[in-house]
Structures are given as structure tokens and as C-alpha cells.
PDB file of N, CA and C in Angstrom:
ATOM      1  N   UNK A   1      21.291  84.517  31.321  1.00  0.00           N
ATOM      2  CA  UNK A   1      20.143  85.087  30.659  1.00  0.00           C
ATOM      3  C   UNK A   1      19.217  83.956  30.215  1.00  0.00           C
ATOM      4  N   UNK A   2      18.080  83.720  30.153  1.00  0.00           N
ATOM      5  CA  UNK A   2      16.702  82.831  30.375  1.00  0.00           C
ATOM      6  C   UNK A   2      17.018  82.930  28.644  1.00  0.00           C
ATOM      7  N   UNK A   3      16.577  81.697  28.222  1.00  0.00           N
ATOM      8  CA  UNK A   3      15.915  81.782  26.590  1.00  0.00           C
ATOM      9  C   UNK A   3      14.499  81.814  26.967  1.00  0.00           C
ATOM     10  N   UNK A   4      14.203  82.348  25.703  1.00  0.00           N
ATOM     11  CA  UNK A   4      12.549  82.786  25.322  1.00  0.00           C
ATOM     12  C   UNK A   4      12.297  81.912  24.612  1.00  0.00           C
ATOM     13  N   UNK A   5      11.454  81.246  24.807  1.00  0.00           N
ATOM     14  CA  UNK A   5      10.444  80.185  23.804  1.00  0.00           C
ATOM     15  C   UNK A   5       9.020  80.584  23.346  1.00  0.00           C
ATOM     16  N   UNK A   6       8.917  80.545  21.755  1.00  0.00           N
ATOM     17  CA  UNK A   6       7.233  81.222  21.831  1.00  0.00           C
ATOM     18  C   UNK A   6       7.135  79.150  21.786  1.00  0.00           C
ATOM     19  N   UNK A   7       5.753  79.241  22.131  1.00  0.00           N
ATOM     20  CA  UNK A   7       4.959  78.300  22.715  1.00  0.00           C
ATOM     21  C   UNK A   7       3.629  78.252  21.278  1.00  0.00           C
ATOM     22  N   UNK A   8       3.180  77.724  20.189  1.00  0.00           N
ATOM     23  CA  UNK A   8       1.961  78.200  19.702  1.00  0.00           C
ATOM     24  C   UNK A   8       1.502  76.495  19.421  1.00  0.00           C
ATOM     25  N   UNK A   9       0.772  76.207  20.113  1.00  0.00           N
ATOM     26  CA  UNK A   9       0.279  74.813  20.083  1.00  0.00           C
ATOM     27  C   UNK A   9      -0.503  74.884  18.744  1.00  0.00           C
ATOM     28  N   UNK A  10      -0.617  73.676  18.365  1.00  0.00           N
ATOM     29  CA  UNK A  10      -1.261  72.870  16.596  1.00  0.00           C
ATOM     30  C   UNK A  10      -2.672  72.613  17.605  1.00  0.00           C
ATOM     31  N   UNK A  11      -3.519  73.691  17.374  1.00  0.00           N
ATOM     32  CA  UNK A  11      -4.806  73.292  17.946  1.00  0.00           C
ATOM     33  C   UNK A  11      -6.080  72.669  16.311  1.00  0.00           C
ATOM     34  N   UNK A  12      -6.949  71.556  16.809  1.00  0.00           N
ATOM     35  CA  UNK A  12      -7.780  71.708  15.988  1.00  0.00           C
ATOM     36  C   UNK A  12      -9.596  71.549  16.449  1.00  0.00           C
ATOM     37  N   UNK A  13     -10.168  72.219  15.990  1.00  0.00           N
ATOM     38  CA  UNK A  13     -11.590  71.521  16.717  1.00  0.00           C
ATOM     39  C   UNK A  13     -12.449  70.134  16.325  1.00  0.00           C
ATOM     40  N   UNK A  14     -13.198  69.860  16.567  1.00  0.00           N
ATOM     41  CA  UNK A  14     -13.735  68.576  15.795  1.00  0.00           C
ATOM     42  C   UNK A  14     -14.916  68.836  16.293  1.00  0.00           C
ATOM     43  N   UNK A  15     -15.739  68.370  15.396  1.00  0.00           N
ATOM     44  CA  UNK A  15     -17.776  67.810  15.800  1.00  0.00           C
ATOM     45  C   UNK A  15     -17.754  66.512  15.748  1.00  0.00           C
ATOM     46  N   UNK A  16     -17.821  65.968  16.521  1.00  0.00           N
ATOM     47  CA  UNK A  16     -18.501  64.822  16.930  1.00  0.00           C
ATOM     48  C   UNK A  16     -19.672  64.946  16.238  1.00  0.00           C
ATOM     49  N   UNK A  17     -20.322  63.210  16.768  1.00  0.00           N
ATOM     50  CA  UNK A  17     -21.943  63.091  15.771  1.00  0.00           C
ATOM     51  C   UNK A  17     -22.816  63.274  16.330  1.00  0.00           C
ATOM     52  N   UNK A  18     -22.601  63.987  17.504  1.00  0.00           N
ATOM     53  CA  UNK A  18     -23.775  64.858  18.174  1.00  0.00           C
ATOM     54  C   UNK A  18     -23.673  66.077  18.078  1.00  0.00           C
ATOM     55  N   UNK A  19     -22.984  66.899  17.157  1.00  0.00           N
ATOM     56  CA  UNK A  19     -22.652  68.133  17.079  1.00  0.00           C
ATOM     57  C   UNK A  19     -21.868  68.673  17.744  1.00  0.00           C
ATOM     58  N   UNK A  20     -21.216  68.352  18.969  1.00  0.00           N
ATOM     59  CA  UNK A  20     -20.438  69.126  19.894  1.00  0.00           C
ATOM     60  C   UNK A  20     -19.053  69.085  19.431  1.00  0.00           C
ATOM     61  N   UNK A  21     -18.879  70.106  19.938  1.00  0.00           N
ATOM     62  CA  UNK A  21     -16.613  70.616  19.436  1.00  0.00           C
ATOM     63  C   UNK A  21     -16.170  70.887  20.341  1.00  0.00           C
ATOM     64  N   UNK A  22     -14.813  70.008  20.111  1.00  0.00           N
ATOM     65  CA  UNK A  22     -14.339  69.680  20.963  1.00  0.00           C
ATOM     66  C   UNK A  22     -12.518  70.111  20.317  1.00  0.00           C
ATOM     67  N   UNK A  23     -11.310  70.938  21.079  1.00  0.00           N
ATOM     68  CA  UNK A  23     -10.756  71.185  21.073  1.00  0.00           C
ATOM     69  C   UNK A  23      -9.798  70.458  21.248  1.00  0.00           C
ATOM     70  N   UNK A  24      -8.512  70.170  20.510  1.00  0.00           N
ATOM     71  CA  UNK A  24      -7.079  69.084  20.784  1.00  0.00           C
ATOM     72  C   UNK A  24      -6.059  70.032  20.491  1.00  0.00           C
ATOM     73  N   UNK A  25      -5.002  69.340  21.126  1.00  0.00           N
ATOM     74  CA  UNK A  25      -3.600  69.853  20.529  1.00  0.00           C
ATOM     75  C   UNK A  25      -3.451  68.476  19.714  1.00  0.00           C
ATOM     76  N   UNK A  26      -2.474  68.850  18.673  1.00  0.00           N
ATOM     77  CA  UNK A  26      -2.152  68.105  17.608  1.00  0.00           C
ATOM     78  C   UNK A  26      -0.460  67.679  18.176  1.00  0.00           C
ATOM     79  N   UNK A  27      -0.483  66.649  19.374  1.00  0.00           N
ATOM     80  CA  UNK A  27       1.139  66.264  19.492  1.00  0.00           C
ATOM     81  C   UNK A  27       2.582  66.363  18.041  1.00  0.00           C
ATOM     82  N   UNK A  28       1.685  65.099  18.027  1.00  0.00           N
ATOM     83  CA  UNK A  28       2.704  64.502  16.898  1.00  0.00           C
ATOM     84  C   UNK A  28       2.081  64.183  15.920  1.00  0.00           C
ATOM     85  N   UNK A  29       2.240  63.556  14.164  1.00  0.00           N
ATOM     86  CA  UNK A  29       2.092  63.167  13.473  1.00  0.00           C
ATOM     87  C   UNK A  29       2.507  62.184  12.766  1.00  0.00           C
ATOM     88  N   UNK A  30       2.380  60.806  12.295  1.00  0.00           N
ATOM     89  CA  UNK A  30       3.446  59.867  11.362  1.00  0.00           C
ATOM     90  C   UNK A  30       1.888  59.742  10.218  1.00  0.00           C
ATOM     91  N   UNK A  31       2.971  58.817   9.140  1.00  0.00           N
ATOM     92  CA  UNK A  31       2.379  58.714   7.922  1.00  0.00           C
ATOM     93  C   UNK A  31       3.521  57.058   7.774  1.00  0.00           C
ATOM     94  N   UNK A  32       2.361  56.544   7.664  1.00  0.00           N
ATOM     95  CA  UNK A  32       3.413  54.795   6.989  1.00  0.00           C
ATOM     96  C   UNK A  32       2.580  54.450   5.157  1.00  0.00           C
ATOM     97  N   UNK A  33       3.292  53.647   4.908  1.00  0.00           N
ATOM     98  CA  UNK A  33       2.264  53.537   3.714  1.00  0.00           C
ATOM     99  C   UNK A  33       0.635  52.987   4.078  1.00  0.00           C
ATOM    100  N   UNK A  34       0.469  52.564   4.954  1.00  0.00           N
ATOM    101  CA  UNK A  34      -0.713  52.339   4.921  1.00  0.00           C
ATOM    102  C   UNK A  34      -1.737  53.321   5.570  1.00  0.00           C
ATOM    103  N   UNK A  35      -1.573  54.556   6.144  1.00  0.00           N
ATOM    104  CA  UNK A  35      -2.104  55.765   6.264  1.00  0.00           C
ATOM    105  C   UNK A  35      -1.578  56.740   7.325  1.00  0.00           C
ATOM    106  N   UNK A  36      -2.246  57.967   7.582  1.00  0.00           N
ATOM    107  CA  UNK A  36      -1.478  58.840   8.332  1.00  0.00           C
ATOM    108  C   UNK A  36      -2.037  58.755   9.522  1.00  0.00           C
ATOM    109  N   UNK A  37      -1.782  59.220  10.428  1.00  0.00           N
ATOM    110  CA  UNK A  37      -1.985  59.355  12.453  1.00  0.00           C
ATOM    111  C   UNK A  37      -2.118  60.449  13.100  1.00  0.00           C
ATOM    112  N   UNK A  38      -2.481  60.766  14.066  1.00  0.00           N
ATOM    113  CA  UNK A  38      -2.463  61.787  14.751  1.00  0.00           C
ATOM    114  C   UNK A  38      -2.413  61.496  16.397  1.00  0.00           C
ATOM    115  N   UNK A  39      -1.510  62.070  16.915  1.00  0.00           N
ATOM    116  CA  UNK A  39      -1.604  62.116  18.705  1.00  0.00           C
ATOM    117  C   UNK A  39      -1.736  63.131  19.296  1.00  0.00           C
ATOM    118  N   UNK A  40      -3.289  63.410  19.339  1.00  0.00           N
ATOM    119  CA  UNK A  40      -3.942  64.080  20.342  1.00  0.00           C
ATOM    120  C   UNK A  40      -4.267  64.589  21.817  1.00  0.00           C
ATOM    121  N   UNK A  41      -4.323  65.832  22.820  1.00  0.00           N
ATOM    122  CA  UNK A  41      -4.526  65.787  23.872  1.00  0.00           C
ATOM    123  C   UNK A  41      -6.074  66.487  23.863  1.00  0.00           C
ATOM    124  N   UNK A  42      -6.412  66.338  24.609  1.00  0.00           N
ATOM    125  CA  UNK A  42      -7.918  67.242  24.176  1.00  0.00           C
ATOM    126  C   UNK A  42      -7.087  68.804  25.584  1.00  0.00           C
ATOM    127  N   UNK A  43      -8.227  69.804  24.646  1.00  0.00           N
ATOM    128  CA  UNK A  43      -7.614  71.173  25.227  1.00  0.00           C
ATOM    129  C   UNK A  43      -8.832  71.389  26.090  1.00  0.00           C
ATOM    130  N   UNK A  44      -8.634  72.158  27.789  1.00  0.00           N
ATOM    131  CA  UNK A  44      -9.809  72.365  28.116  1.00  0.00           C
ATOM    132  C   UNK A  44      -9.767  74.214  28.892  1.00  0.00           C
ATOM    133  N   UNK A  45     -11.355  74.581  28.683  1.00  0.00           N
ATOM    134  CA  UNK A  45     -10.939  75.916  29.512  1.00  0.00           C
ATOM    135  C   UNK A  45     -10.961  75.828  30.885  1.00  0.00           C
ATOM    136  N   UNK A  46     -11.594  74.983  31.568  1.00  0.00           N
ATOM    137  CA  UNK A  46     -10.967  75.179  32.896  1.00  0.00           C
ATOM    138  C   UNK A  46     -10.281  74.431  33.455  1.00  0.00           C
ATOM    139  N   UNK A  47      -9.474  74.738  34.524  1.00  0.00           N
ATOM    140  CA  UNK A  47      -8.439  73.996  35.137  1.00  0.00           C
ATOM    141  C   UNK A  47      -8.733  72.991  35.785  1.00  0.00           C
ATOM    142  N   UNK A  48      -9.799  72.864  36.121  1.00  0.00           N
ATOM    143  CA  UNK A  48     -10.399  71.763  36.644  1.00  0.00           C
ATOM    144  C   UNK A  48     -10.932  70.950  35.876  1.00  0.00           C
ATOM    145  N   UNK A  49     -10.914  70.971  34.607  1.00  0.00           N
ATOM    146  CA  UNK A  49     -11.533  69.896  33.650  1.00  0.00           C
ATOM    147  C   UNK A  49     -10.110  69.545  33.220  1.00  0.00           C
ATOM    148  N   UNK A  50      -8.803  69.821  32.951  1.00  0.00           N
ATOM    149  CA  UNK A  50      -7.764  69.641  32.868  1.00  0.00           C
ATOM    150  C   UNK A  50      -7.371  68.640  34.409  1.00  0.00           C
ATOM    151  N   UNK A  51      -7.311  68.986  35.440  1.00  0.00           N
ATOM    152  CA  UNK A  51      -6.963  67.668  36.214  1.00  0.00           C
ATOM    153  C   UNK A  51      -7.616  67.054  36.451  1.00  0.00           C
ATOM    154  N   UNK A  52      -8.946  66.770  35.536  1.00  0.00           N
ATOM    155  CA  UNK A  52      -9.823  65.151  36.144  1.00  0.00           C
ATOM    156  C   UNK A  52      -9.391  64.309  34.773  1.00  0.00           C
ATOM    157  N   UNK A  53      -8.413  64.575  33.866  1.00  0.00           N
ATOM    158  CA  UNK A  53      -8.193  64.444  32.408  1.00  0.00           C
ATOM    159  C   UNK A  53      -7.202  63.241  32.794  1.00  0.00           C
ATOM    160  N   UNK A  54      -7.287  62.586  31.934  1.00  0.00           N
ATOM    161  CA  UNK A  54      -6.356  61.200  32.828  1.00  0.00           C
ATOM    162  C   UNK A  54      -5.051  61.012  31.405  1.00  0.00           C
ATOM    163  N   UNK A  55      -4.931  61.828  31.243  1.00  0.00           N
ATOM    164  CA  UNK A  55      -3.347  62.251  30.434  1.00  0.00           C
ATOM    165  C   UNK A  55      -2.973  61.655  29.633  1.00  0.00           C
ATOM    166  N   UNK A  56      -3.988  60.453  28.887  1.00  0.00           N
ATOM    167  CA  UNK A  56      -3.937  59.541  27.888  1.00  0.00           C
ATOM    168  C   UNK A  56      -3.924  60.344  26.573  1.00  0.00           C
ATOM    169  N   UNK A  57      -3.430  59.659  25.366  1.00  0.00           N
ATOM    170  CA  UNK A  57      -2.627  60.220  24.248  1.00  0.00           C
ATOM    171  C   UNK A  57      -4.299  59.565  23.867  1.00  0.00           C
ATOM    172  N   UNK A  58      -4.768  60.870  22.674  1.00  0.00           N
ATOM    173  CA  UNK A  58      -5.771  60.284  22.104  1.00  0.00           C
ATOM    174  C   UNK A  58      -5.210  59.695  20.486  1.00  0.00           C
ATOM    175  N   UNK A  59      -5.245  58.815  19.999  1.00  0.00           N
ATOM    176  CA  UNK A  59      -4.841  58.380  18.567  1.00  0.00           C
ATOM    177  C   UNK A  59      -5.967  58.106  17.697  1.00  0.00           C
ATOM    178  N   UNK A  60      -5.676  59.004  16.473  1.00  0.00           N
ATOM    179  CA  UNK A  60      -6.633  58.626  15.514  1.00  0.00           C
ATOM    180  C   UNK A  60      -5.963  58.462  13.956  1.00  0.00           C
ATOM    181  N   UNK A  61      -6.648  57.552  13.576  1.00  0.00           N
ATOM    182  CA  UNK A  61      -6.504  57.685  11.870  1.00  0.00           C
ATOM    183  C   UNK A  61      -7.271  58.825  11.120  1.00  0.00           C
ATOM    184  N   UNK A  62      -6.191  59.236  10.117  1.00  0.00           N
ATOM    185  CA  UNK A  62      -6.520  60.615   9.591  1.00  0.00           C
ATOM    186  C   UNK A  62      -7.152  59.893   8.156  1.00  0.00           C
ATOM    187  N   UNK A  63      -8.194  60.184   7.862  1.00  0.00           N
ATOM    188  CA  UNK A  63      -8.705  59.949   6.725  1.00  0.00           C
ATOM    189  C   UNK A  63      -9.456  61.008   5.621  1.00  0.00           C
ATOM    190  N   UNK A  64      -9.038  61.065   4.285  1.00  0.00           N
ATOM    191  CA  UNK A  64      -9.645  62.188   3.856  1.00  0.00           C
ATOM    192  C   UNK A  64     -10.273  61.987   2.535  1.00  0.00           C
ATOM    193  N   UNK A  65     -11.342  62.211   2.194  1.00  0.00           N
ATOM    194  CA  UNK A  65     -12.283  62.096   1.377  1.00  0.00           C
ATOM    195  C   UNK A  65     -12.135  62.709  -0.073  1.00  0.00           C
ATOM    196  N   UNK A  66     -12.820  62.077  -1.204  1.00  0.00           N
ATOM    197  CA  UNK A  66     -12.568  63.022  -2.463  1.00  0.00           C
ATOM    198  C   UNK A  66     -12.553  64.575  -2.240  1.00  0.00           C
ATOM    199  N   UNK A  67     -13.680  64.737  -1.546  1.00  0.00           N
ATOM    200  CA  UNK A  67     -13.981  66.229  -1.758  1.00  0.00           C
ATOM    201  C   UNK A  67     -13.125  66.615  -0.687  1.00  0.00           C
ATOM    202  N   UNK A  68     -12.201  66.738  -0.383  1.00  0.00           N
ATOM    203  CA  UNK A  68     -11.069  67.444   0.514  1.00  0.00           C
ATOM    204  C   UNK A  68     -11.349  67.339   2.136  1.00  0.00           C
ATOM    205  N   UNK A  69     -12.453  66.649   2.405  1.00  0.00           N
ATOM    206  CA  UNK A  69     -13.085  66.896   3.743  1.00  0.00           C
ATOM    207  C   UNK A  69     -11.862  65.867   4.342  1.00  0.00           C
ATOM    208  N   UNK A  70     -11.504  65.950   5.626  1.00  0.00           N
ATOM    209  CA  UNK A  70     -11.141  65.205   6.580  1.00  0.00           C
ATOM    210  C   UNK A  70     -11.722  65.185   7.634  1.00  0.00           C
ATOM    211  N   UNK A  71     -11.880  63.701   8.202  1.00  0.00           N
ATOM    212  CA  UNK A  71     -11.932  63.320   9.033  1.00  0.00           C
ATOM    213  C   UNK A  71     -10.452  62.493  10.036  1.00  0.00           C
ATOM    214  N   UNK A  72     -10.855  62.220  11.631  1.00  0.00           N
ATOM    215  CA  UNK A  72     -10.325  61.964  12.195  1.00  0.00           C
ATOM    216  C   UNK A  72     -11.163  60.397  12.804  1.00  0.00           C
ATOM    217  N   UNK A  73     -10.525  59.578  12.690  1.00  0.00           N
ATOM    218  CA  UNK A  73     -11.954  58.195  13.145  1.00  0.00           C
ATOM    219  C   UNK A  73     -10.686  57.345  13.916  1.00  0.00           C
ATOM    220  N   UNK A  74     -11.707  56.555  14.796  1.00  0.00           N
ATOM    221  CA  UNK A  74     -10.678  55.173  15.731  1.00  0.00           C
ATOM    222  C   UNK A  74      -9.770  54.735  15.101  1.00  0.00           C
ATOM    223  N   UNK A  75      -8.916  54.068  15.253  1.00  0.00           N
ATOM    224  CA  UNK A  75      -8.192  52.810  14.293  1.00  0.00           C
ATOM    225  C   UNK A  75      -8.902  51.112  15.057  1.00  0.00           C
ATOM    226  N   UNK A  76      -9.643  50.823  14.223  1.00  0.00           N
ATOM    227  CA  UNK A  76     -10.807  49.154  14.823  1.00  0.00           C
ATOM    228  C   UNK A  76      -9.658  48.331  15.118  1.00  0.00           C
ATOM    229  N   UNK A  77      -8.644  48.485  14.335  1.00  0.00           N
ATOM    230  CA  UNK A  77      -7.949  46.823  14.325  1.00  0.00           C
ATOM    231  C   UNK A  77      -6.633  46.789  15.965  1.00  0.00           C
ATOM    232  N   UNK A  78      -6.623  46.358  16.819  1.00  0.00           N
ATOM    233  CA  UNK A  78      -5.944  46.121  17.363  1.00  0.00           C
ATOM    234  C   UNK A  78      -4.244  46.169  17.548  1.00  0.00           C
ATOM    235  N   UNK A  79      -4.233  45.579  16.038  1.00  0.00           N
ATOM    236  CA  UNK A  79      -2.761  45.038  15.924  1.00  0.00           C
ATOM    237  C   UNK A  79      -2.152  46.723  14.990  1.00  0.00           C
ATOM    238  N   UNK A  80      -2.952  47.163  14.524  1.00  0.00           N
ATOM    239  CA  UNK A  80      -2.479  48.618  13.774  1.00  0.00           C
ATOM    240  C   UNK A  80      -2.753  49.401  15.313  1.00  0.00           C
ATOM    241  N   UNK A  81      -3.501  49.756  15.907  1.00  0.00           N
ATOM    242  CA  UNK A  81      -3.895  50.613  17.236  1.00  0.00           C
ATOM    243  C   UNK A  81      -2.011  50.286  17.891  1.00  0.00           C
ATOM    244  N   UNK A  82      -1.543  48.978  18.027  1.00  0.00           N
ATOM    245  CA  UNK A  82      -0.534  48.811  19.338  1.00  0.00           C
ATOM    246  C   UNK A  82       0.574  49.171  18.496  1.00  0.00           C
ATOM    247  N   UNK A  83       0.575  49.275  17.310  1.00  0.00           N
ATOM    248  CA  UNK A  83       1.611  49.369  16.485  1.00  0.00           C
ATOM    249  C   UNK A  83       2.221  51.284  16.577  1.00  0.00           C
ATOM    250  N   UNK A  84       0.996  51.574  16.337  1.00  0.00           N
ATOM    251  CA  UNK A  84       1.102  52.978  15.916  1.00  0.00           C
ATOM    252  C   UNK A  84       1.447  53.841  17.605  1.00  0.00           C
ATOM    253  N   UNK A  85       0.615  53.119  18.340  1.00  0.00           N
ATOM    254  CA  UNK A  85       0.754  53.554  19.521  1.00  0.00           C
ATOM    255  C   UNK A  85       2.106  53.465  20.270  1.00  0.00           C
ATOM    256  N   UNK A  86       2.971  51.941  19.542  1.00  0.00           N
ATOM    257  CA  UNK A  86       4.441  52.666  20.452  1.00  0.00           C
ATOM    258  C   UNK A  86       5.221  53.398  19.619  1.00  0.00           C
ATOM    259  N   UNK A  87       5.248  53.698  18.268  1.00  0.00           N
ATOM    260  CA  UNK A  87       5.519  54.639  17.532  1.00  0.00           C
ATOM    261  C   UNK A  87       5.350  55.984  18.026  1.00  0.00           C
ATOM    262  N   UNK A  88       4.278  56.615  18.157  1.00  0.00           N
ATOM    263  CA  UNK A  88       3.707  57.711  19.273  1.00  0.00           C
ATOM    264  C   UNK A  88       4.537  57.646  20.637  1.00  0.00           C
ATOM    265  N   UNK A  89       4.616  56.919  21.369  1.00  0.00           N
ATOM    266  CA  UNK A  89       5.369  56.384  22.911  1.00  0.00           C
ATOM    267  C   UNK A  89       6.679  56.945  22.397  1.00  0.00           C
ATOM    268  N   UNK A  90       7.123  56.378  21.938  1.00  0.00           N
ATOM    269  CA  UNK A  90       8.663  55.921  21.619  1.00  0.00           C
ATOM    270  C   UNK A  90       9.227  57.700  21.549  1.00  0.00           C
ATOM    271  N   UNK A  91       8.659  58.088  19.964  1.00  0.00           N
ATOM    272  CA  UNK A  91       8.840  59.757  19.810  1.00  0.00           C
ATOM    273  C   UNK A  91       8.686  60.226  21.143  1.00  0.00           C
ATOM    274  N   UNK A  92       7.512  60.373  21.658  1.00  0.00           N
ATOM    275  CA  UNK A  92       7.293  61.236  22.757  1.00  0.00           C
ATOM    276  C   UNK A  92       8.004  60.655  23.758  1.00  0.00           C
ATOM    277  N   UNK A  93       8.584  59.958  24.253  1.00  0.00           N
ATOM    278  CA  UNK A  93       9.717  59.803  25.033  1.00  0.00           C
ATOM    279  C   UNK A  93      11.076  60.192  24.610  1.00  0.00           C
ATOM    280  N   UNK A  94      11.600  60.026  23.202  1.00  0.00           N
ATOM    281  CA  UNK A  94      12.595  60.499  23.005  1.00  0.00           C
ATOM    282  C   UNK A  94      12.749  62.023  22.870  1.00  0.00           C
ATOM    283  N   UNK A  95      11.329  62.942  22.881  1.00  0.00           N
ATOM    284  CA  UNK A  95      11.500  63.674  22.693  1.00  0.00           C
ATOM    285  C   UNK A  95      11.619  64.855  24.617  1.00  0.00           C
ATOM    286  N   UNK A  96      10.961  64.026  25.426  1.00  0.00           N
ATOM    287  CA  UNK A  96      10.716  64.351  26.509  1.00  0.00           C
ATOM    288  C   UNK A  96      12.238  63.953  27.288  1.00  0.00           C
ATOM    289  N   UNK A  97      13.067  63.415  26.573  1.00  0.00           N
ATOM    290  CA  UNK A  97      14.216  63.142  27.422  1.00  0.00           C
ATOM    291  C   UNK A  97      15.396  64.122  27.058  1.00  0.00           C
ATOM    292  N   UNK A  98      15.322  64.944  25.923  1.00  0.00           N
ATOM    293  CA  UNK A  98      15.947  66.043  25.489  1.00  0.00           C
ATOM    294  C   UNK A  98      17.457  66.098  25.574  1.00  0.00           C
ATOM    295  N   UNK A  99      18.029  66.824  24.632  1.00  0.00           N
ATOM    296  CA  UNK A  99      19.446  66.688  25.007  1.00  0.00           C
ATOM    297  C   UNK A  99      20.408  66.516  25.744  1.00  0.00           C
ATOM    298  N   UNK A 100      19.919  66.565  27.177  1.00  0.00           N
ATOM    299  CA  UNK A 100      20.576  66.735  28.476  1.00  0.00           C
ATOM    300  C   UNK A 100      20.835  65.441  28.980  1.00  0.00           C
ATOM    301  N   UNK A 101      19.907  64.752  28.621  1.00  0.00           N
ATOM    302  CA  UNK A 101      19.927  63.315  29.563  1.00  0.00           C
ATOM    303  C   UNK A 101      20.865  62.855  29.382  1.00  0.00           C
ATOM    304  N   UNK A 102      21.596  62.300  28.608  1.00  0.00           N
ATOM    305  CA  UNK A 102      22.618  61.588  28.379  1.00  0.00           C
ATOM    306  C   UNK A 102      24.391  62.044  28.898  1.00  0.00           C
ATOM    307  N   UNK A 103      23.980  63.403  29.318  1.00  0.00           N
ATOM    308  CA  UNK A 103      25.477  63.988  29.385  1.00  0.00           C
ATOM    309  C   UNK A 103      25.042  63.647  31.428  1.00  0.00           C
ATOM    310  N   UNK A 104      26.673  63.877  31.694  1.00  0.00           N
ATOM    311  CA  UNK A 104      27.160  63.343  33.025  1.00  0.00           C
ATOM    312  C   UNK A 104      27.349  64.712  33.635  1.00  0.00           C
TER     313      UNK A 104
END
């Protein structure tokens, strides 16, 4: 007998500073003391804007303002970007290799 999985992806939209919105799934999340993360895919409606998509993890620093607003912005510094990024890798590989792998 098949298991049933419901499926409900962590979608969020965003405006850019030209006004346009733009749709993600929300992968994963970490938080270190020095701020929180997000690993992003962008969501698209057609299937064809989905395979010209070159399957890169989008990463952003989550930043949020007095007045409750959040934003999502680059991370500038290099050495925080490679850091956070195999953090992101690492999960999403351990998570893509799933219980099975290891058994014979």
C-alpha cells in the first residue's frame, strides 16, 4: 500500500524595487547569533520558465525592522555568503539522502 504525503510548500512573495513579485519556496531556514537565513527556490507558473531555471539555491539574510516589517536582502560579505552557504548544502544533502542510503 503507497503512503500518502500532503506536499504544502512555505511559499512567500516579495517586491523587488521595481515593484514586481516574485514567488519562492522557503527551503530551509538557520539562525546563528549573528542573524537568520533563508534558502530559497523561486516558484514559476509555467513549465517552461521552470526548465530555463538553473536550480541554484537563492540565499538571503532575513532582516527585520522596528516596525515589524521584514525584509529579505544579499549577504555583501563573502566570507558570511560561503559560510552560510555550506550550511544550506550540507542540510540539503543530508536531507536528500534520506534514511535509506546507508542500509545494504
Amino acid at each position: 500500500m503507497a503512503q500518502e504525503y500532503d506536499y504544502n510548500p512555505d511559499l512567500i512573495t516579495v517586491t523587488d524595487e521595481e515593484g514586481n513579485e516574485h514567488t519562492f519556496e522557503i527551503l530551509d531556514r538557520i539562525e546563528n547569533d549573528v542573524a537568520k537565513y533563508a534558502a530559497l527556490i523561486p516558484v514559476y507558473d509555467e513549465a517552461e520558465d521552470m526548465l530555463e531555471d538553473d536550480g541554484e539555491l537563492i540565499i538571503l539574510r532575513v532582516e527585520e525592522e522596528e516596525d515589524g516589517e521584514t525584509y529579505l536582502c544579499p549577504i555583501e560579505d563573502d566570507k558570511e555568503f560561503d559560510e552560510i552557504g555550506a550550511i544550506f548544502q550540507q542540510r540539503l544533502e543530508d536531507y536528500m539522502a534520506g534514511p535509506y542510503d546507508n542500509e545494504e
